[in-house]
Protein backbone atom coordinates (compact mmCIF):
# COMPACT_ATOMS: atom_id res chain seq x y z
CA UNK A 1 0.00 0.00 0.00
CA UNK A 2 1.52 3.61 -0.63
CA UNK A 3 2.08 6.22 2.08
CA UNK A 4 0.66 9.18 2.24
CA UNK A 5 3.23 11.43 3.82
CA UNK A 6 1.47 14.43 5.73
CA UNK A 7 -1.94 15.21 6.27
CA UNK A 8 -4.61 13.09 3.42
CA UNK A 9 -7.42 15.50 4.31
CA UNK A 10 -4.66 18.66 3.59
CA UNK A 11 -3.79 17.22 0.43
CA UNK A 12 -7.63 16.13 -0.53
CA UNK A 13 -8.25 19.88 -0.17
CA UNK A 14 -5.62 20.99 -2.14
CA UNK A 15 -6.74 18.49 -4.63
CA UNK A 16 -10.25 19.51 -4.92
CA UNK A 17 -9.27 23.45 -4.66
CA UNK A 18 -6.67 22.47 -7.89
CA UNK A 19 -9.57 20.38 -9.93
CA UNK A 20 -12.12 23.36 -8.93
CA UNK A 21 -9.40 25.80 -10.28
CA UNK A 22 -8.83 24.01 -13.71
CA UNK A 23 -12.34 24.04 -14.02
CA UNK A 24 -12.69 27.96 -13.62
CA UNK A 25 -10.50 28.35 -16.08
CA UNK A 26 -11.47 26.36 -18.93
CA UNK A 27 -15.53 28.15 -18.31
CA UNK A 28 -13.73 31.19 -18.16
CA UNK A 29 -12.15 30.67 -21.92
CA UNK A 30 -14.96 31.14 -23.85
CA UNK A 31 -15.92 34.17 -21.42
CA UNK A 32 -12.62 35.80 -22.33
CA UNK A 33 -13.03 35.15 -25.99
CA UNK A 34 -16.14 37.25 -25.72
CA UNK A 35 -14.75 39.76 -23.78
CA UNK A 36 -12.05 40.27 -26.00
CA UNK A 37 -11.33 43.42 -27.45
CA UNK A 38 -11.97 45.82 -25.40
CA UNK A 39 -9.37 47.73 -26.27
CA UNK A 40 -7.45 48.43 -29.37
CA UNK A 41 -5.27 46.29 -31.03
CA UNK A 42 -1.37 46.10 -32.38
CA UNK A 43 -0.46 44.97 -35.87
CA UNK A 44 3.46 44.93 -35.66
CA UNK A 45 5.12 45.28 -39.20
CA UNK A 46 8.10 44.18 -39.21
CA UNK A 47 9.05 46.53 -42.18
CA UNK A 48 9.06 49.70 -43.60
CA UNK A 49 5.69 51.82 -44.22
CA UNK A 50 4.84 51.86 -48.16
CA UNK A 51 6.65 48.29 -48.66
CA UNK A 52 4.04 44.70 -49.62
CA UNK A 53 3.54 43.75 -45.94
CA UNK A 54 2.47 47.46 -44.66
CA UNK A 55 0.09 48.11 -47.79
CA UNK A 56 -1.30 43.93 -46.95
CA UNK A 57 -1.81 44.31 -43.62
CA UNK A 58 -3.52 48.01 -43.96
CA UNK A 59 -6.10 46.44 -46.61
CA UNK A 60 -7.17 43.93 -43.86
CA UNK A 61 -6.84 46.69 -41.41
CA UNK A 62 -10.11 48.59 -41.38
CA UNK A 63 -12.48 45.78 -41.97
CA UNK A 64 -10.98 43.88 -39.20
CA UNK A 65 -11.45 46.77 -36.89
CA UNK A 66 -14.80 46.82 -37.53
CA UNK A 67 -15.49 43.04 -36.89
CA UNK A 68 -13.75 43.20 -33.61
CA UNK A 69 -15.37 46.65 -32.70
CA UNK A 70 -11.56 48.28 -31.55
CA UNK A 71 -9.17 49.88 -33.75
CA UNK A 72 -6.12 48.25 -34.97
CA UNK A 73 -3.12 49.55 -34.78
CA UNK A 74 -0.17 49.60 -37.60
CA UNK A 75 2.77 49.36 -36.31
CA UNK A 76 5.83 49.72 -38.74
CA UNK A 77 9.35 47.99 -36.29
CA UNK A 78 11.71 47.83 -39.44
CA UNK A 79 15.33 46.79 -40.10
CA UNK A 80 17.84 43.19 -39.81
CA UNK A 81 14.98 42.20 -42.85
CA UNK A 82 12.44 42.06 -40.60
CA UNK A 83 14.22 40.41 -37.24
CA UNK A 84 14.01 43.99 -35.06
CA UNK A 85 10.25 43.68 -35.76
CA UNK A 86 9.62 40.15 -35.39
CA UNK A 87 11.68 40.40 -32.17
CA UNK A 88 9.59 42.75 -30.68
CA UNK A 89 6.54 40.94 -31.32
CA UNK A 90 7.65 37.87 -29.88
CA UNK A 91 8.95 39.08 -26.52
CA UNK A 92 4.96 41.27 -26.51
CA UNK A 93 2.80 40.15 -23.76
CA UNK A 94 0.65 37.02 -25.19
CA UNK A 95 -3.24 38.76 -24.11
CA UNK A 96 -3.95 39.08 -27.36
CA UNK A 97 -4.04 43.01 -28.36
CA UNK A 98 -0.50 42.10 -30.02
CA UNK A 99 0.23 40.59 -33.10
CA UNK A 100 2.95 39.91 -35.95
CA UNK A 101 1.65 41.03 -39.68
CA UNK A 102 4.28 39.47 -41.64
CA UNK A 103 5.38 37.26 -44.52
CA UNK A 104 7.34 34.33 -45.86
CA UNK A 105 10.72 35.62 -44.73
CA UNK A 106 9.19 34.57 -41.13
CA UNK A 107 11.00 30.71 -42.84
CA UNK A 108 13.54 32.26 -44.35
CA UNK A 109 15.41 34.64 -42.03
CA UNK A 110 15.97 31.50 -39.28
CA UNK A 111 17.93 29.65 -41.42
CA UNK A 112 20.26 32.78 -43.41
CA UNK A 113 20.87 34.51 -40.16
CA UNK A 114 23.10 32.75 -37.44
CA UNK A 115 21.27 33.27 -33.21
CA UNK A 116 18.47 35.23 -33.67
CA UNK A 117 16.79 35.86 -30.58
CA UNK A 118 13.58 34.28 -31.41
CA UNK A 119 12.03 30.69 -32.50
CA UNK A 120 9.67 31.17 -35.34
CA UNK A 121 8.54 27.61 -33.90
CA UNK A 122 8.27 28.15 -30.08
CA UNK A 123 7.62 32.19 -29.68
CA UNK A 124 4.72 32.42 -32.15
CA UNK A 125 1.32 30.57 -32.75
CA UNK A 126 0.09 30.27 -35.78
CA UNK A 127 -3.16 32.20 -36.74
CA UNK A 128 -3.63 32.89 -40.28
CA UNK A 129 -2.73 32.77 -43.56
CA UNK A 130 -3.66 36.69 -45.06
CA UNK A 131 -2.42 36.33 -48.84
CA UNK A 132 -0.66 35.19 -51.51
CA UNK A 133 2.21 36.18 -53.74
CA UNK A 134 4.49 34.74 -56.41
CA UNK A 135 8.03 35.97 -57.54
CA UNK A 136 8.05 36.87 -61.05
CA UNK A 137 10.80 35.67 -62.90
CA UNK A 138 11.51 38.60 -65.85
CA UNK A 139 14.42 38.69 -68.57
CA UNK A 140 15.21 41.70 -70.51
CA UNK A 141 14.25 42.50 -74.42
CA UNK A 142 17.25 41.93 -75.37
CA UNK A 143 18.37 38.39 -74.34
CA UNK A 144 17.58 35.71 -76.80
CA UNK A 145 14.94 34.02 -75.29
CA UNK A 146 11.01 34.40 -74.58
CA UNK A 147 9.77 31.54 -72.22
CA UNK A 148 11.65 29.82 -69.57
CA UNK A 149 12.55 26.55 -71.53
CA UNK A 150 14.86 28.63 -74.21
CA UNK A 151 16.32 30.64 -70.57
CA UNK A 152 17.18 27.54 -69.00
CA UNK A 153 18.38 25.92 -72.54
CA UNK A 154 20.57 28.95 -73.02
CA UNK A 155 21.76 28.88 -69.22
CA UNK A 156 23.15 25.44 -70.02
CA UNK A 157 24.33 25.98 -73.24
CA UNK A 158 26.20 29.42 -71.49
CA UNK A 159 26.96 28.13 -67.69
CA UNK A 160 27.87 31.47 -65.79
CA UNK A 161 27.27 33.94 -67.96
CA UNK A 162 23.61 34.94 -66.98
CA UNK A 163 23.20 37.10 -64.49
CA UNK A 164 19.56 37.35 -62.10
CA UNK A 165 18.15 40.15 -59.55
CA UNK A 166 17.05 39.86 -56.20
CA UNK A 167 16.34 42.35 -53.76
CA UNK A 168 18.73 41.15 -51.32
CA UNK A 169 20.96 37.98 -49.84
CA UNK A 170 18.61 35.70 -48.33
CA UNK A 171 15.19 36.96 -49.84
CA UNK A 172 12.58 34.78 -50.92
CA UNK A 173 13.91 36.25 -54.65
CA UNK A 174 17.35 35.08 -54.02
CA UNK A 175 15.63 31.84 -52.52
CA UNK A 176 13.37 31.62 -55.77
CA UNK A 177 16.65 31.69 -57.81
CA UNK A 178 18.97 29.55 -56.02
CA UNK A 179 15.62 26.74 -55.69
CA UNK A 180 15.48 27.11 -59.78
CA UNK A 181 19.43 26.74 -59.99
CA UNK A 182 19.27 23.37 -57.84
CA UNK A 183 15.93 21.82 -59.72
CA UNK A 184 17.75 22.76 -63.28
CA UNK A 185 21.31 22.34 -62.74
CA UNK A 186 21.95 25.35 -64.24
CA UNK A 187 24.57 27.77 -63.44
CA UNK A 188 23.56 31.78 -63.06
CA UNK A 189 25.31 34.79 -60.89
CA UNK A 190 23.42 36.24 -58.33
CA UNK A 191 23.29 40.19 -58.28
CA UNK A 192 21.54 41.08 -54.77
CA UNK A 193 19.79 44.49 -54.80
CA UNK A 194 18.23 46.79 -51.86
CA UNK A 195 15.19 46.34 -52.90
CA UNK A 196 12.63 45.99 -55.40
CA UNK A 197 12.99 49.18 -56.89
CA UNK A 198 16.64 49.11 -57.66
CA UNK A 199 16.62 45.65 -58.89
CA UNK A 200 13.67 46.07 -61.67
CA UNK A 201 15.75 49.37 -62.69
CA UNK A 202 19.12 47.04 -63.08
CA UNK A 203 16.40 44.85 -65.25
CA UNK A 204 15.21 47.43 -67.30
CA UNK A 205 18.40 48.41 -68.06
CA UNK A 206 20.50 45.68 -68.77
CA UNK A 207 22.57 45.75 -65.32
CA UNK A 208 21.38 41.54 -65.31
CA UNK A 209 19.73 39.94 -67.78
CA UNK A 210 17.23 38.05 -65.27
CA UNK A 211 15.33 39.22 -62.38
CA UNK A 212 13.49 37.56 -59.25
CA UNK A 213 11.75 39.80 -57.57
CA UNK A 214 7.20 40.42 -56.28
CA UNK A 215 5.17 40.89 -59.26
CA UNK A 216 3.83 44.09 -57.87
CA UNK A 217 6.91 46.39 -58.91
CA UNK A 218 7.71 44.54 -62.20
CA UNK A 219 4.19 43.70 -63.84
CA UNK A 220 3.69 46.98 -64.91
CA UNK A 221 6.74 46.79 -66.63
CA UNK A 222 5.88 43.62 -68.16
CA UNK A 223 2.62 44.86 -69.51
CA UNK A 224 4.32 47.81 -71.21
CA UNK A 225 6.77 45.31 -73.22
CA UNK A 226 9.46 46.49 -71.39
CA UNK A 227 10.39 43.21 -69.59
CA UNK A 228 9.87 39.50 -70.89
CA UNK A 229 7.60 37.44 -68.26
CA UNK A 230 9.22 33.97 -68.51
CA UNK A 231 7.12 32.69 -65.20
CA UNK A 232 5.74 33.04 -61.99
CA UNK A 233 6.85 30.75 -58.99
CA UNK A 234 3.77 29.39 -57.25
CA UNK A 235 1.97 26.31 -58.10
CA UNK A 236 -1.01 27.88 -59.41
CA UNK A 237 -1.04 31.14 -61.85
CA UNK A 238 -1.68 34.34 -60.25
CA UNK A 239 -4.89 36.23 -61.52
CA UNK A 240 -3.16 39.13 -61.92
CA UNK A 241 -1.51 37.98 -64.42
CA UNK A 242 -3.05 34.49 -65.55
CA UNK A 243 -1.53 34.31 -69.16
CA UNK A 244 2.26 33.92 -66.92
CA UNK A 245 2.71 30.02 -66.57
CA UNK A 246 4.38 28.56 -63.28
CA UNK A 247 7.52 27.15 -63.14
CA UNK A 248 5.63 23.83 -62.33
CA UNK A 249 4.29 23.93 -65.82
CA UNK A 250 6.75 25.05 -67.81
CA UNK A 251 9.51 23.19 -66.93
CA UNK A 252 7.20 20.02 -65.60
CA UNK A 253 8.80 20.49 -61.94
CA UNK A 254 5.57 19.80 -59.74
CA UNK A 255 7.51 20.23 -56.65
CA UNK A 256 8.96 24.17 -57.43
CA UNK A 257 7.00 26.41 -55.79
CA UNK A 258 7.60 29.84 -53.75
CA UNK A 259 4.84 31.16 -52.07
CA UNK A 260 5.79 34.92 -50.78
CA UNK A 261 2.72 34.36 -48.39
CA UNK A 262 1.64 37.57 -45.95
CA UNK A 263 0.70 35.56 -42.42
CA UNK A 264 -0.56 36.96 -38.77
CA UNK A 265 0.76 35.13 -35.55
CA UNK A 266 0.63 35.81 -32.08
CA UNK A 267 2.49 35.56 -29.79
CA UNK A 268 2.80 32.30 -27.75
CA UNK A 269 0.72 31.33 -25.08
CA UNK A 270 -1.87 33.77 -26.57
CA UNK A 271 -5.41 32.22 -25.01
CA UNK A 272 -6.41 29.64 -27.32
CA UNK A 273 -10.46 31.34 -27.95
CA UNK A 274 -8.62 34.73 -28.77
CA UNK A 275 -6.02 33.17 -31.41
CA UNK A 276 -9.20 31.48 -32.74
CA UNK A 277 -11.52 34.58 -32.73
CA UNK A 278 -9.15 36.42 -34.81
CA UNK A 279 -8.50 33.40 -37.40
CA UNK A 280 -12.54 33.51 -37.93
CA UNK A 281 -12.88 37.26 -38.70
CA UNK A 282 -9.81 37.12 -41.07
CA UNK A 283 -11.21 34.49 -42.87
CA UNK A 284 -14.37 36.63 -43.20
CA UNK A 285 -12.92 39.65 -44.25
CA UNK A 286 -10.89 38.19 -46.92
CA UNK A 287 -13.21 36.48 -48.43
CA UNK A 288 -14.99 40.13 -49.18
CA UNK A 289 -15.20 41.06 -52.68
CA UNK A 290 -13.38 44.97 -52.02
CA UNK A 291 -10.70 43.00 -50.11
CA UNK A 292 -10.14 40.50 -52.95
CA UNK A 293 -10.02 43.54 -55.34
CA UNK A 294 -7.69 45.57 -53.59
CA UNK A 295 -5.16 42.90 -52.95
CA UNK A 296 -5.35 42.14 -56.32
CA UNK A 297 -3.84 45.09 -57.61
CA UNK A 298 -1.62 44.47 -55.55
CA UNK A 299 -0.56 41.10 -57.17
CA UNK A 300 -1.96 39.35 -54.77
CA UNK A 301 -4.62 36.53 -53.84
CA UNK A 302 -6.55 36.96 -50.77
CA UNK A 303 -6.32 33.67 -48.65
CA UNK A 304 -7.42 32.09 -45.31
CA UNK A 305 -5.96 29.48 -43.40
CA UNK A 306 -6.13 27.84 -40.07
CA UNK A 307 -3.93 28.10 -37.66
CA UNK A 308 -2.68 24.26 -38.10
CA UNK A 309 -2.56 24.51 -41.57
CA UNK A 310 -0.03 27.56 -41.28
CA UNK A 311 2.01 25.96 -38.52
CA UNK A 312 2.56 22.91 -40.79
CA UNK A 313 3.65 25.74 -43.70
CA UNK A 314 5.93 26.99 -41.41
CA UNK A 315 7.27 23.84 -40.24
CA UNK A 316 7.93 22.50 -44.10
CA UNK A 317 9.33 25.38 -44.94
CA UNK A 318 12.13 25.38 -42.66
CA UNK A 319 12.91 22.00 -43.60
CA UNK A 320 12.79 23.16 -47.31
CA UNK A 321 14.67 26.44 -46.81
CA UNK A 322 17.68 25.10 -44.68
CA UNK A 323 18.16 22.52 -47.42
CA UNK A 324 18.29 25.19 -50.24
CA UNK A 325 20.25 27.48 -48.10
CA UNK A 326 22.80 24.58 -47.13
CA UNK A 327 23.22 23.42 -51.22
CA UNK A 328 23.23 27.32 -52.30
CA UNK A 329 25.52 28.35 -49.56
CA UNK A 330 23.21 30.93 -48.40
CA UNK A 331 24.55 33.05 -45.09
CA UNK A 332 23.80 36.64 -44.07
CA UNK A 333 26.04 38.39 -41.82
C-alpha cells in the first residue's frame, strides 16, 4: 500500500481546490473570448511603411477593426529584414491586443541569419494565412529568349554567364533563384539588390539579364513590353496575371513552388479562444469582394488558413529552406 506522507485531508483539499481551479479556467475561456477586445489592437510590421507587408496588412486593417469593434493599430518595427520587428513581437505580452503582420521571410530569415533571438517555432502561434504572392521571374528584351525553356536551354548551353536580380541575400527572390538553380542544374550569378525598386531598374536596363523579384513592382513593366515574363513561382497562376505560366508547368517540376505568403501570428501562449476569434474574422474579411479587389492590384490573392494549416507551412518550410540554403551556400552576416 503507498504512504501518504502528511496530512490526506490537507492534500484532498488541495486536490479539490486544484480540480475546482482548472475548471474555472477552462468556463472562463470562452468568457474571455467574448470579452475580448476591449481595447485596441497592435499589428506589428516588421518593415518599412509603403513596402508589400504594410500596404497587406492596412487592406485587412479597417475591416478587421470593424469586426472586432476596436481599432487596430499599424505598427511599422523595421530593419535586420524584418528580425528587429519580429523580435519585438515575440517578446509582446501574449493577451492578445499584439500581433505579428508578416510574410514568408518569417522561414527564411531562421535559417540565413546565425542566433536570432527568437524561434519562429516556439515564440509564435500560428493564426492565419492573409495572402498570396508569387516571384516573377523577368528577362530583358534583349536576351535571346522568350519563355523559360529557351532561358534555361541557353543557361546550359552558357553556364555562368547569366546574371539574375534579387532584392537582397537571403530573400525569398534570391531563394526563388537559387531553388530554380538546384531543380535545373543550371549555373547563373546572383546580383543582390536593396530592394525591389533598384533591382527592376538594373532589369530594365541591362545591369542583369534576369530578375526575381514580387510581381507588384515589375508587372507593370511587363505589360508595357518592357520586360519579358518567362514565369511566376507558385503552383497555381496568379490572376493578376493568368496568361504567366508557373515554373511547375513550364519546366514540368511539380515540386517548385515559392509562395511569398503575408501571415498573422501571435504571440505564444496567446489564449487559445482569442487566437481562434481572430482566425474567424480574417477568414471573413478576406473572403470580401473589395478585399479581394484591392489585394489584387496588388498582385496578390486573398487567402485564409487555419492556424494548423499555417504551422505545418511553417514547419515544411524550414525543412525546405535550410536545405536550399545549405546546397546554395546561403549566409547573411
Amino acid at each position: 500500500m503507498a504512504r501518504v506522507i502528511g496530512n490526506p485531508i490537507k492534500w484532498a483539499r488541495l486536490g479539490m481546490a486544484l480540480l475546482l481551479a482548472a475548471t474555472a479556467l477552462a468556463q472562463g475561456l470562452p468568457a474571455l473570448a467574448q470579452d475580448w477586445p476591449n481595447k485596441p489592437i497592435r499589428f506589428i510590421v516588421p518593415y518599412p511603411p509603403g513596402g508589400g507587408t504594410d500596404i497587406i496588412a492596412r487592406i485587412v486593417q479597417e475591416r478587421l477593426s470593424a469586426a472586432l469593434g476596436q481599432q487596430i493599430v499599424i505598427e511599422n518595427r523595421g530593419g535586420a529584414a524584418g528580425n528587429i520587428g519580429t523580435e519585438a513581437a515575440a517578446r509582446a505580452a501574449p493577451d492578445g491586443y499584439t500581433f505579428l503582420f508578416t510574410l514568408s521571410s518569417h522561414t527564411i530569415n531562421p535559417v540565413v541569419y546565425d542566433k536570432l533571438p527568437f524561434d519562429v517555432e516556439k515564440d509564435f502561434m500560428p493564426v492565419s494565412l492573409v495572402a498570396s504572392l508569387p516571384q516573377i521571374i523577368t528577362a530583358h528584351p534583349g536576351q535571346p529568349f522568350n519563355d523559360l525553356q529557351g532561358m534555361v536551354a541557353y543557361a546550359k548551353a552558357n553556364p555562368g554567364k547569366l546574371n539574375y536580380a534579387s532584392v537582397g541575400n537571403g530573400s525569398p527572390s534570391h531563394i526563388a533563384g537559387e531553388l530554380l538553380k538546384l531543380k535545373t542544374g543550371i549555373d547563373m550569378v546572383h546580383v543582390p539588390y536593396k530592394g525591389g525598386g533598384p533591382a527592376v531598374t538594373g532589369n530594365l536596363g541591362g545591369e542583369v539579364q534576369l530578375m526575381f523579384v514580387s510581381i507588384p513592382p515589375a508587372l507593370q513593366h511587363v505589360k508595357a513590353g518592357k520586360l519579358k515574363a518567362l514565369a511566376v513561382t507558385t503552383l497555381k497562376r496568379t490572376p493578376a496575371a493568368p496568361e504567366i505560366p508557373t515554373v511547375a508547368e513550364a519546366l514540368g517540376l511539380p515540386d517548385y513552388e515559392v509562395d511569398s505568403w503575408y501571415a498573422l501570428f501571435a504571440p505564444a501562449k496567446t489564449p487559445a479562444p482569442i487566437v481562434a476569434r481572430m482566425q474567424a474574422e480574417v477568414a471573413k474579411v478576406v473572403q470580401l469582394q473589395e478585399i479581394k479587389d484591392k489585394m489584387l492590384l496588388q498582385g496578390s490573392a486573398a487567402v485564409s488558413s487555419t492556424g494548423a494549416e499555417l504551422e505545418r507551412i511553417v514547419k515544411d518550410e524550414l525543412v525546405k529552406w535550410a536545405a536550399v540554403a545549405k546546397a546554395a551556400k546561403i549566409k547573411v552576416d
